[in-house]
C-alpha atoms as a PDB file:
ATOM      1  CA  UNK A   1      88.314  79.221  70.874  1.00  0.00           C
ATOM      2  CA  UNK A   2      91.428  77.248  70.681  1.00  0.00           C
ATOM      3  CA  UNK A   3      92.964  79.343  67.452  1.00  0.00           C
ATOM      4  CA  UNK A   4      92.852  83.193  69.273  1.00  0.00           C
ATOM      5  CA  UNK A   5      94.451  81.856  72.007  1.00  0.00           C
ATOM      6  CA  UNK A   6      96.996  80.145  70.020  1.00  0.00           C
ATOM      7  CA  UNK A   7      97.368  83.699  68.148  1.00  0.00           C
ATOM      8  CA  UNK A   8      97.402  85.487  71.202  1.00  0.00           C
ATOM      9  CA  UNK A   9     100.470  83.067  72.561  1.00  0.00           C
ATOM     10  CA  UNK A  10     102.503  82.878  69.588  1.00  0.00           C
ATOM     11  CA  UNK A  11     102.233  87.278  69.460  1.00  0.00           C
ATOM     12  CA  UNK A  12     103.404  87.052  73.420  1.00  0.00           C
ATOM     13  CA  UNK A  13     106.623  84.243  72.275  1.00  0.00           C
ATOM     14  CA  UNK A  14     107.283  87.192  69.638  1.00  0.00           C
ATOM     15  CA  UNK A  15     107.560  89.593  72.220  1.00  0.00           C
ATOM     16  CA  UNK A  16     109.532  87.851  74.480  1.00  0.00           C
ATOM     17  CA  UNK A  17     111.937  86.864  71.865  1.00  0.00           C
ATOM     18  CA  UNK A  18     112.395  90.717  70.331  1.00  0.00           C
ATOM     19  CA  UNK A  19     113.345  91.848  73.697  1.00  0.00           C
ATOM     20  CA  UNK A  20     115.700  89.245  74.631  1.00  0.00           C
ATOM     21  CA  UNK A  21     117.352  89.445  71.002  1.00  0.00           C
ATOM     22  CA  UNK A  22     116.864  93.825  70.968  1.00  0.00           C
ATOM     23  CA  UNK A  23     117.315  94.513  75.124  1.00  0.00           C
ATOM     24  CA  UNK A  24     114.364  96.444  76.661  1.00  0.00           C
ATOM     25  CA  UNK A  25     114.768 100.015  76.141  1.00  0.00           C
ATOM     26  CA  UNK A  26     114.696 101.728  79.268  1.00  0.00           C
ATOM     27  CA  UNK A  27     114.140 101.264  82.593  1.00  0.00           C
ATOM     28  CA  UNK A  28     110.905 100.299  84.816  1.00  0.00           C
ATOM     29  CA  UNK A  29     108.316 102.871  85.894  1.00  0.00           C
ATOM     30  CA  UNK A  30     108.809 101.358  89.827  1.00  0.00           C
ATOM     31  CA  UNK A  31     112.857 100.846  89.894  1.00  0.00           C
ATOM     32  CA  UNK A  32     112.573 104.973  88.372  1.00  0.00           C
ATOM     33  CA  UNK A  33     110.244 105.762  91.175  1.00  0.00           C
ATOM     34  CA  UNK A  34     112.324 104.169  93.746  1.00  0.00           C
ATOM     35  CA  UNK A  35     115.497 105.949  92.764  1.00  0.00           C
ATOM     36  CA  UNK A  36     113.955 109.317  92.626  1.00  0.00           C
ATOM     37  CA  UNK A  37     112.430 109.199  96.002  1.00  0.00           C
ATOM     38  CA  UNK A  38     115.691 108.185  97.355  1.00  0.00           C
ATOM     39  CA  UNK A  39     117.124 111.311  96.312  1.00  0.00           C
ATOM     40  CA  UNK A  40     114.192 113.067  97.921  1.00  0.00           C
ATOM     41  CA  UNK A  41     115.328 111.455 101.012  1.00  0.00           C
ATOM     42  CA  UNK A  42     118.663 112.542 100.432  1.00  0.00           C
ATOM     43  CA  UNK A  43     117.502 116.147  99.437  1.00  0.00           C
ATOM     44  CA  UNK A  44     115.078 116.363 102.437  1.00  0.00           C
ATOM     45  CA  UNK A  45     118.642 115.552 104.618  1.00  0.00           C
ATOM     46  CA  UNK A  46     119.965 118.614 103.310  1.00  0.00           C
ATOM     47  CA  UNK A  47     122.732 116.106 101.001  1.00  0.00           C
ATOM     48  CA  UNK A  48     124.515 117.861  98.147  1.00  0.00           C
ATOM     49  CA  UNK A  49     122.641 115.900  95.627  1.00  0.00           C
ATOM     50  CA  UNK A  50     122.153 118.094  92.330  1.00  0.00           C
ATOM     51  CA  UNK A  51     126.048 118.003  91.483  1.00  0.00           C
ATOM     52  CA  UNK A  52     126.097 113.831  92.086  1.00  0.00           C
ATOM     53  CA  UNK A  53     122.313 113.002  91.079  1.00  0.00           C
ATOM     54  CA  UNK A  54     121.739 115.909  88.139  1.00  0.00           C
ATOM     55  CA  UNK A  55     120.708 112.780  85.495  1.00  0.00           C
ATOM     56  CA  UNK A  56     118.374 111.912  87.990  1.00  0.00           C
ATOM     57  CA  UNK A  57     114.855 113.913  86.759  1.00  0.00           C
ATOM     58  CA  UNK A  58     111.371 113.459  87.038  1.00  0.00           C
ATOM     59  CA  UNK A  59     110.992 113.101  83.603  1.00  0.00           C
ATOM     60  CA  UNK A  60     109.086 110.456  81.594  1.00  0.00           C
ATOM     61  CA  UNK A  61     111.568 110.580  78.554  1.00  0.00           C
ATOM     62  CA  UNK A  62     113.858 110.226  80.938  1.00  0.00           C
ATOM     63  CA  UNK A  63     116.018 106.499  80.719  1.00  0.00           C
ATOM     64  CA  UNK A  64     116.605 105.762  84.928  1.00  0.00           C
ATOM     65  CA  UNK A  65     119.377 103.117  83.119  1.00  0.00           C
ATOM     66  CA  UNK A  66     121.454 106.409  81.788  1.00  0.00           C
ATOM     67  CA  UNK A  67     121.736 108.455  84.407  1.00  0.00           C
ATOM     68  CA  UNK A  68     125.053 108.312  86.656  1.00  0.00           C
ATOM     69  CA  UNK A  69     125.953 105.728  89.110  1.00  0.00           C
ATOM     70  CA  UNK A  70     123.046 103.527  88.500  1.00  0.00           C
ATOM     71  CA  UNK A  71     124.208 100.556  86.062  1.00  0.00           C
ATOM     72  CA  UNK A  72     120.863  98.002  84.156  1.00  0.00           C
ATOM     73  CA  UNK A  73     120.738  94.954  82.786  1.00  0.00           C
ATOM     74  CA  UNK A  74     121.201  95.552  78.914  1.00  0.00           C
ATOM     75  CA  UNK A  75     118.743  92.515  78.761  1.00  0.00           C
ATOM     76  CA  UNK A  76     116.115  93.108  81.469  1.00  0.00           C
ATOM     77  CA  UNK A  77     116.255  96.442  81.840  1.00  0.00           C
ATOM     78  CA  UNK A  78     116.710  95.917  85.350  1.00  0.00           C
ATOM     79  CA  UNK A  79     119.307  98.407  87.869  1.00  0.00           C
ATOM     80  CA  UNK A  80     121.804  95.722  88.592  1.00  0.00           C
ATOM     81  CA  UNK A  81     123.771  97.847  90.105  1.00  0.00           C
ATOM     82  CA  UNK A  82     124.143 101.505  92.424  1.00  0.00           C
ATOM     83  CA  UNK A  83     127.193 103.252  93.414  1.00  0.00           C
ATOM     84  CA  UNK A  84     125.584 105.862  95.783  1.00  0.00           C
ATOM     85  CA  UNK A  85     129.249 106.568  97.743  1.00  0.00           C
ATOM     86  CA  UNK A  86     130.513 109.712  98.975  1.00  0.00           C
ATOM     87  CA  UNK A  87     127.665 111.803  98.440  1.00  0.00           C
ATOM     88  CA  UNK A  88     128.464 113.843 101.616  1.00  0.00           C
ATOM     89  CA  UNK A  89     131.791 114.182 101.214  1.00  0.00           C
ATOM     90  CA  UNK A  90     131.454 117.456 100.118  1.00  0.00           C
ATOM     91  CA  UNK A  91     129.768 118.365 103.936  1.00  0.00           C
ATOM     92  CA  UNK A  92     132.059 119.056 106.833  1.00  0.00           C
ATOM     93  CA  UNK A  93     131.869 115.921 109.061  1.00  0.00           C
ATOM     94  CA  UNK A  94     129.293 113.390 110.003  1.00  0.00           C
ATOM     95  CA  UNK A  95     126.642 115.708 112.661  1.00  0.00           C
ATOM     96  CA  UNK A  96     124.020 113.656 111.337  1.00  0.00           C
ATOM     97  CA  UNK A  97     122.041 111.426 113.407  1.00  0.00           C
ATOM     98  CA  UNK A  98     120.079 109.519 109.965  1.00  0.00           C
ATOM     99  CA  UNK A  99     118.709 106.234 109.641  1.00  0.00           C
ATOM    100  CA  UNK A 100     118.363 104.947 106.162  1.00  0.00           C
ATOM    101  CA  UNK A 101     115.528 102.331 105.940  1.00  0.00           C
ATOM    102  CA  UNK A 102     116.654  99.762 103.128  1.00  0.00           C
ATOM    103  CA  UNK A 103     112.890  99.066 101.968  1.00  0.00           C
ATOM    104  CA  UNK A 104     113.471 102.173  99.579  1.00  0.00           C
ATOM    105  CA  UNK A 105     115.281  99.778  97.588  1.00  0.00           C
ATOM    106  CA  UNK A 106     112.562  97.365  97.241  1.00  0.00           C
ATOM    107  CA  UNK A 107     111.198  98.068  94.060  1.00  0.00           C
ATOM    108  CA  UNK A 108     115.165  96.840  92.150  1.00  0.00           C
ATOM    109  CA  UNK A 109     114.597  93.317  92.413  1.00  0.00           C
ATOM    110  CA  UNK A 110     117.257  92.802  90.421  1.00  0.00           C
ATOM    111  CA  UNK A 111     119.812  94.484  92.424  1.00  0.00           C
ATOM    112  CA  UNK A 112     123.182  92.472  92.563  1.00  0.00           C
ATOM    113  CA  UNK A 113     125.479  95.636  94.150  1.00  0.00           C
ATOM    114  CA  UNK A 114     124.649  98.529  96.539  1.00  0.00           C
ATOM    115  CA  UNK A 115     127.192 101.181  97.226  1.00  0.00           C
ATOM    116  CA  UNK A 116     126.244 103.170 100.093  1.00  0.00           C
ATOM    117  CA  UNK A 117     130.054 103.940 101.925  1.00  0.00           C
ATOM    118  CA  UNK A 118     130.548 107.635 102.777  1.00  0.00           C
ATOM    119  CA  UNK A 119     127.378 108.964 103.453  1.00  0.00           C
ATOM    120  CA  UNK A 120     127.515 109.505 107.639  1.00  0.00           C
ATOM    121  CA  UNK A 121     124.321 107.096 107.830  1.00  0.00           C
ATOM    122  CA  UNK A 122     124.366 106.064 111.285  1.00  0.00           C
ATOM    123  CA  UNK A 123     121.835 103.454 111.483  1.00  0.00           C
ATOM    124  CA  UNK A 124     119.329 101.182 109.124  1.00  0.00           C
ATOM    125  CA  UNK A 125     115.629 100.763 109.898  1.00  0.00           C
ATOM    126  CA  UNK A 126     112.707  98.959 109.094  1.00  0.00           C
ATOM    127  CA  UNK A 127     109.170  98.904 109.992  1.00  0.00           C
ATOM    128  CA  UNK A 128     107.389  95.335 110.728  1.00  0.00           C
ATOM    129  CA  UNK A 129     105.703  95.706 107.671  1.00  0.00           C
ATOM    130  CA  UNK A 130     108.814  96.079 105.323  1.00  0.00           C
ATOM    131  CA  UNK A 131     110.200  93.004 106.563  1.00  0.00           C
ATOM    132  CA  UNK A 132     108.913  91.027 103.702  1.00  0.00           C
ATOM    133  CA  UNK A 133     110.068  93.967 101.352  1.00  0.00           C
ATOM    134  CA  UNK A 134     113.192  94.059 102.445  1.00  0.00           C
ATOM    135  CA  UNK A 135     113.690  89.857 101.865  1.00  0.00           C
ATOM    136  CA  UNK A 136     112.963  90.541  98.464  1.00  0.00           C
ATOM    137  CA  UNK A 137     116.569  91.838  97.492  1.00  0.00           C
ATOM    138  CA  UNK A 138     117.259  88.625  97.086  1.00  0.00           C
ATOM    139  CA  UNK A 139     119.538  88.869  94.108  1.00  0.00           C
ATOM    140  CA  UNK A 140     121.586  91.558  96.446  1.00  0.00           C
ATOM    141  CA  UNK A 141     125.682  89.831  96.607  1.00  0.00           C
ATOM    142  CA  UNK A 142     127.702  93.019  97.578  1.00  0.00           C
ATOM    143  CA  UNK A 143     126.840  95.667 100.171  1.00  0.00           C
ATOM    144  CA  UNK A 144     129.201  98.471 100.944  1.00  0.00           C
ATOM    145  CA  UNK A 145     128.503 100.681 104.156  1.00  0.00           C
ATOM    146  CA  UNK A 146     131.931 101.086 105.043  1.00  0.00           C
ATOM    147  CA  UNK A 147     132.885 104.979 106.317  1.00  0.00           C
ATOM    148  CA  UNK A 148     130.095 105.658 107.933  1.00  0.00           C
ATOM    149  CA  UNK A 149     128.612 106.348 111.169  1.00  0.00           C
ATOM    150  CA  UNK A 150     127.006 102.472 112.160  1.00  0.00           C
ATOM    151  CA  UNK A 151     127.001 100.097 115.128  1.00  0.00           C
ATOM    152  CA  UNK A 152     125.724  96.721 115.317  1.00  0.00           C
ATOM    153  CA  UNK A 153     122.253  97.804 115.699  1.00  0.00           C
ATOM    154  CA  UNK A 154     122.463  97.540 111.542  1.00  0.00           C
ATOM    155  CA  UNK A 155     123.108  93.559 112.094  1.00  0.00           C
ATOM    156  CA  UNK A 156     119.010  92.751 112.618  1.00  0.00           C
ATOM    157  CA  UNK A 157     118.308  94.329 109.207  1.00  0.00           C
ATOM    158  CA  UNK A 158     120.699  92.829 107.476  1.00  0.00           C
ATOM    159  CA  UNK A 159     119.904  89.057 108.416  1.00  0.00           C
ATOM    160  CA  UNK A 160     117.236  89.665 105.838  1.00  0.00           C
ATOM    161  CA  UNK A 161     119.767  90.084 103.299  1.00  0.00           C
ATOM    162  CA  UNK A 162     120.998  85.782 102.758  1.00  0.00           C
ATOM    163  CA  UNK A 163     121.842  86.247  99.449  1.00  0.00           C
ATOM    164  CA  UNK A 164     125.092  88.162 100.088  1.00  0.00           C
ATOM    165  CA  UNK A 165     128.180  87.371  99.213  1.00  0.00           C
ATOM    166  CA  UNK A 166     130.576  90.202 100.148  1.00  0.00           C
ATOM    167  CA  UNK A 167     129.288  92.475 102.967  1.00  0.00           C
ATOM    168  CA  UNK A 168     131.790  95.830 103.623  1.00  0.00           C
ATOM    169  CA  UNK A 169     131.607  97.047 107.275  1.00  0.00           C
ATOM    170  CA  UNK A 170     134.883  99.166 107.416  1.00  0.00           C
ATOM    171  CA  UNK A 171     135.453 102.233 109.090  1.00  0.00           C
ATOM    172  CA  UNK A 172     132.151 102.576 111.402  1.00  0.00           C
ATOM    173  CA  UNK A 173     131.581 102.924 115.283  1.00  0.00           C
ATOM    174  CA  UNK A 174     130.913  99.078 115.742  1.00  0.00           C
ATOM    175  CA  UNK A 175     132.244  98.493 119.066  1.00  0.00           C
ATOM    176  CA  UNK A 176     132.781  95.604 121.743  1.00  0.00           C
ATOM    177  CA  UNK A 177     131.952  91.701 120.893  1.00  0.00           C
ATOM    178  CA  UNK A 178     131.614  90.417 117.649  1.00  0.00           C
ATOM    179  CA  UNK A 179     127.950  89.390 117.102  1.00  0.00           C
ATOM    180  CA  UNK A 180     128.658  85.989 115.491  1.00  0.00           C
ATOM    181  CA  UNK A 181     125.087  84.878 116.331  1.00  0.00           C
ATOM    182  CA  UNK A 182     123.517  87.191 113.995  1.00  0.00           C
ATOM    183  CA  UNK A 183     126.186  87.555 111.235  1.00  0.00           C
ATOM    184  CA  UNK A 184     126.270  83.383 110.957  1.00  0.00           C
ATOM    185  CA  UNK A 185     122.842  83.537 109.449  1.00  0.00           C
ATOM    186  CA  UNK A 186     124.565  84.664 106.317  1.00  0.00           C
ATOM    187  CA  UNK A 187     125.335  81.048 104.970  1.00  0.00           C
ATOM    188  CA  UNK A 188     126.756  82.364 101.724  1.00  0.00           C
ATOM    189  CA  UNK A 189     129.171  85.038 103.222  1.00  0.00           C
ATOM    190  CA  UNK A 190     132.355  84.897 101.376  1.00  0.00           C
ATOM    191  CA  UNK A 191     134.018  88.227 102.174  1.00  0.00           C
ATOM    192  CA  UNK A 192     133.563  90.272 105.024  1.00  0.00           C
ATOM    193  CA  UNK A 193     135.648  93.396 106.203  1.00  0.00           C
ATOM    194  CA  UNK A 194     134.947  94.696 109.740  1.00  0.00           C
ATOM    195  CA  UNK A 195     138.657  96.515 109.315  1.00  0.00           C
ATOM    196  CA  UNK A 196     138.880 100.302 111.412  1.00  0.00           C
ATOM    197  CA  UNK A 197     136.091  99.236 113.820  1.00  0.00           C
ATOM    198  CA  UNK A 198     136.671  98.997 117.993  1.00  0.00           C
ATOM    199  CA  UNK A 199     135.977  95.075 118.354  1.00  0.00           C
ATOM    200  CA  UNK A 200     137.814  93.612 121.256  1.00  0.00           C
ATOM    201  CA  UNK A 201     137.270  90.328 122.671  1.00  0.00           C
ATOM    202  CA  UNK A 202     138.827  87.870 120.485  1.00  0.00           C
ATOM    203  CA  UNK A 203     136.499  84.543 121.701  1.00  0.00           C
ATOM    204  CA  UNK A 204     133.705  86.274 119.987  1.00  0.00           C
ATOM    205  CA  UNK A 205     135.414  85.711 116.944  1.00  0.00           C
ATOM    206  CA  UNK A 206     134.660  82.015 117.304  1.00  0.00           C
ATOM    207  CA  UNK A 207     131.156  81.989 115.966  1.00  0.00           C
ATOM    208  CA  UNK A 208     132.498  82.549 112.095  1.00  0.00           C
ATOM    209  CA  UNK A 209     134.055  79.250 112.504  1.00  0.00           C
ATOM    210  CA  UNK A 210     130.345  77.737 111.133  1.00  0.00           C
ATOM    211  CA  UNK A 211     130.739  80.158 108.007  1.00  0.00           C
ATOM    212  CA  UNK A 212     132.413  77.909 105.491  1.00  0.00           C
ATOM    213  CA  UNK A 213     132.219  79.928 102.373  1.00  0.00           C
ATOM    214  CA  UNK A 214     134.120  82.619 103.953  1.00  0.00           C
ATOM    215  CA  UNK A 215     137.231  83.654 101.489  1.00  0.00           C
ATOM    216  CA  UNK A 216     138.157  86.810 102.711  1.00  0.00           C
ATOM    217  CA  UNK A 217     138.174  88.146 106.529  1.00  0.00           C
ATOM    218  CA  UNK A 218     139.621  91.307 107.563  1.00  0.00           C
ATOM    219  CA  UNK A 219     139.991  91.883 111.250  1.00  0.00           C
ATOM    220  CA  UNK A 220     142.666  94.662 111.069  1.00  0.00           C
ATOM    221  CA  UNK A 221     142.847  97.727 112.983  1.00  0.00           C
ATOM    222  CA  UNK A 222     140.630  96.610 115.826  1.00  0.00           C
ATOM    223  CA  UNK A 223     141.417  96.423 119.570  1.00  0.00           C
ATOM    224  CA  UNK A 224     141.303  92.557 119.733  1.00  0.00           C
ATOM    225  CA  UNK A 225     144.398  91.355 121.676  1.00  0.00           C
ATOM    226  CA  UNK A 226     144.717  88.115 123.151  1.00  0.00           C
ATOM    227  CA  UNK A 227     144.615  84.513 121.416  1.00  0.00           C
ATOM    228  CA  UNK A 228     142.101  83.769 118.810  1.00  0.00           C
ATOM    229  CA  UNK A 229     140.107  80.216 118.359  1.00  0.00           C
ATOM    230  CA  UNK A 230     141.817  77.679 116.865  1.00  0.00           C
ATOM    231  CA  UNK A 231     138.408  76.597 115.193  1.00  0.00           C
ATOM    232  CA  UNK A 232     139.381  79.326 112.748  1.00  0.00           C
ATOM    233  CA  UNK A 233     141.550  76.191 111.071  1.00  0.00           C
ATOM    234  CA  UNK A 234     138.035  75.232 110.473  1.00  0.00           C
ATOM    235  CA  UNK A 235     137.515  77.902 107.808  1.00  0.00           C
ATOM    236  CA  UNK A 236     138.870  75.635 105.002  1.00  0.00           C
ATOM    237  CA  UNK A 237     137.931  77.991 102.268  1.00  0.00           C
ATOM    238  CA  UNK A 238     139.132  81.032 103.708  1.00  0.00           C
ATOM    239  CA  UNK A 239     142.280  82.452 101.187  1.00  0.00           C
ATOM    240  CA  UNK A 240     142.928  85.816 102.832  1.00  0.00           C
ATOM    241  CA  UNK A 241     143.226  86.827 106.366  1.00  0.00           C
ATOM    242  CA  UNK A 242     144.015  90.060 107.861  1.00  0.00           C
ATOM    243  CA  UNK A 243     145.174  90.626 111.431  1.00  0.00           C
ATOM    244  CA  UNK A 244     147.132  93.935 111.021  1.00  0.00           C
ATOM    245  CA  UNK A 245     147.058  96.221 114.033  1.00  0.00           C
ATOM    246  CA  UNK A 246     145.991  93.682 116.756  1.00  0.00           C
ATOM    247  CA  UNK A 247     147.808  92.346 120.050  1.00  0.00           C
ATOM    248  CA  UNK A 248     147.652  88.756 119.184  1.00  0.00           C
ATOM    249  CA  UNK A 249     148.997  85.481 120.732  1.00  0.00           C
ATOM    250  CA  UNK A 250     149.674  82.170 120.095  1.00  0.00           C
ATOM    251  CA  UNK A 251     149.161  82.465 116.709  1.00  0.00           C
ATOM    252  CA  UNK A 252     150.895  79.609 115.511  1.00  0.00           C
ATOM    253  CA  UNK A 253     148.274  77.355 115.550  1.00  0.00           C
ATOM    254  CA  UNK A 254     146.860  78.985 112.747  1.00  0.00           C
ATOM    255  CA  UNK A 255     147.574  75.896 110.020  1.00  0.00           C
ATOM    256  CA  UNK A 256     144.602  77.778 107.468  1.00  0.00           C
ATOM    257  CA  UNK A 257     146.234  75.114 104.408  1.00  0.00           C
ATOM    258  CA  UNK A 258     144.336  76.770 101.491  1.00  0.00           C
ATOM    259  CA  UNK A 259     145.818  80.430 102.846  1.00  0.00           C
ATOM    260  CA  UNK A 260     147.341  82.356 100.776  1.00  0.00           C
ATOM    261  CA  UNK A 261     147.408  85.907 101.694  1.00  0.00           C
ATOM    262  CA  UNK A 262     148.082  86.954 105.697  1.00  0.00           C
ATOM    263  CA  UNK A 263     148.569  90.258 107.126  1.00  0.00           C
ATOM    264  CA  UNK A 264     150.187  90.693 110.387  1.00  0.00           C
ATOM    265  CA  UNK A 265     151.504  93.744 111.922  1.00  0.00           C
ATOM    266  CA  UNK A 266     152.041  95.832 108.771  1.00  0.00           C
ATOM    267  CA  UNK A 267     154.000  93.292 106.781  1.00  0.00           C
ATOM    268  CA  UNK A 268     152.620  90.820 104.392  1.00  0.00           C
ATOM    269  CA  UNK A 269     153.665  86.946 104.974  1.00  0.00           C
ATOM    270  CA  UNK A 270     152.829  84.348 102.172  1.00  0.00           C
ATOM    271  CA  UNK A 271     151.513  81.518 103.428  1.00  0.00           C
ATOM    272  CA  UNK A 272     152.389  77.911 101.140  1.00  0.00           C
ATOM    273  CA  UNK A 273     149.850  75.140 101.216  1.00  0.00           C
ATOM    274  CA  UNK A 274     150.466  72.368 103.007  1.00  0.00           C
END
């Protein structure tokens, strides 16, 4: 009994080894499944998909890993990457009231990058049962959703999503306080642009004082005025920080010594180490 098995495991090492040396050949049945239903979505919207998402067929000799704005793994085989932007730019303004729930992506476990700016998506849902789906884009660093129609009702969704890195709010309808509490789950922020929102109270800010990886913060074009924490001097990794567009005070407490890059008003200072 011991020799087939032995056969049976050296044949499996074989296979492992020609794929890793050759690169699997196409993409997976569920990741192909998963992208064409999103178009569906997008088609049942009434989105101008055929002249963006033409590769995109329901065909079984059809590679999922060559067809436009989806980029794989040469190795895996796995979508690593999606660039679904401004697939309604070609529509005359945002009328849409649409939810997008972010379980469709489930299936692309691999997924480092999601696109998904310029699409007049005004909200992200997801049902009690897709709650462990959702926590298994756990591979997911960058999220775009910048220019479009969102509030901080998309916060709850995303607290799923701890594996990010660089998280793209810019240009929505997110309006009032800052919702620290929720965003400070995500340990491993580094970059995070809430830029061209309607935030306002400037002690809300405080809460990112606990987010420590956080390189990159951009604040401009808000309606903050007034004088921010000083526990931002707590951010001790933070290299770029822009303020543009804000009523600020006593800012010269901010010390930031790794800083390198601040925006204020519309000029750019440099900032020197200390």
């Amino acid at each position: 009994m011991e020799w087939p098995c032995m056969t049976w495991c050296l044949q499996l090492l074989f296979v492992v080894f020609v794929v890793q040396i050759c690169g699997n050949k196409g993409c997976f049945q569920e990741e192909k499944i998963a992208l064409l239903e999103y178009k569906e979505f997008l088609k049942f919207h009434n989105y101008s998909v055929q002249s963006f998402l033409s590769s995109w067929v329901n065909d079984p000799n059809s590679d999922c890993c060559t067809w436009k704005r989806v980029t794989c793994n040469s190795s895996t085989g796995h979508v690593i990457h999606l660039s679904l932007d401004s697939i309604m730019q070609e529509q005359e303004g945002c009328s849409l009231n649409l939810n997008l729930n972010l379980s469709m992506f489930q299936p692309l476990k691999e997924l480092k990058s999601l696109d998904l700016s310029s699409n007049c998506f005004s909200g992200l849902i997801i049902t009690e049962d897709d709650h462990r789906s959702v926590s298994t884009l756990k591979m997911l660093k960058t999220l775009d959703l910048s220019h479009n129609s969102f509030n901080w009702s998309i916060i709850r969704p995303l607290k799923s999503l701890t594996s990010l890195k660089n998280l793209i709010l810019r240009d929505n309808y997110i309006r009032g306080d800052f919702p620290v509490q929720e965003l400070s789950i995500l340990q491993n922020l580094e970059m995070l642009d809430v830029s061209w929102n309607a935030l306002r109270n400037p002690s809300t800010v405080k809460g990112l004082c606990n987010m420590k990886t956080l390189q990159q913060l951009d604040l401009s074009d808000n309606s903050i005025s007034g004088t921010l924490s000083t526990c931002l001097n707590n951010l001790t990794s933070l290299r770029t920080l822009d303020l543009s567009v804000g009523a600020y005070r006593h800012l010269s407490f901010l010390t930031l010594h790794p800083l390198s890059i601040f925006h204020f008003g519309r000029t750019i200072l440099k900032a020197h180490s200390h």
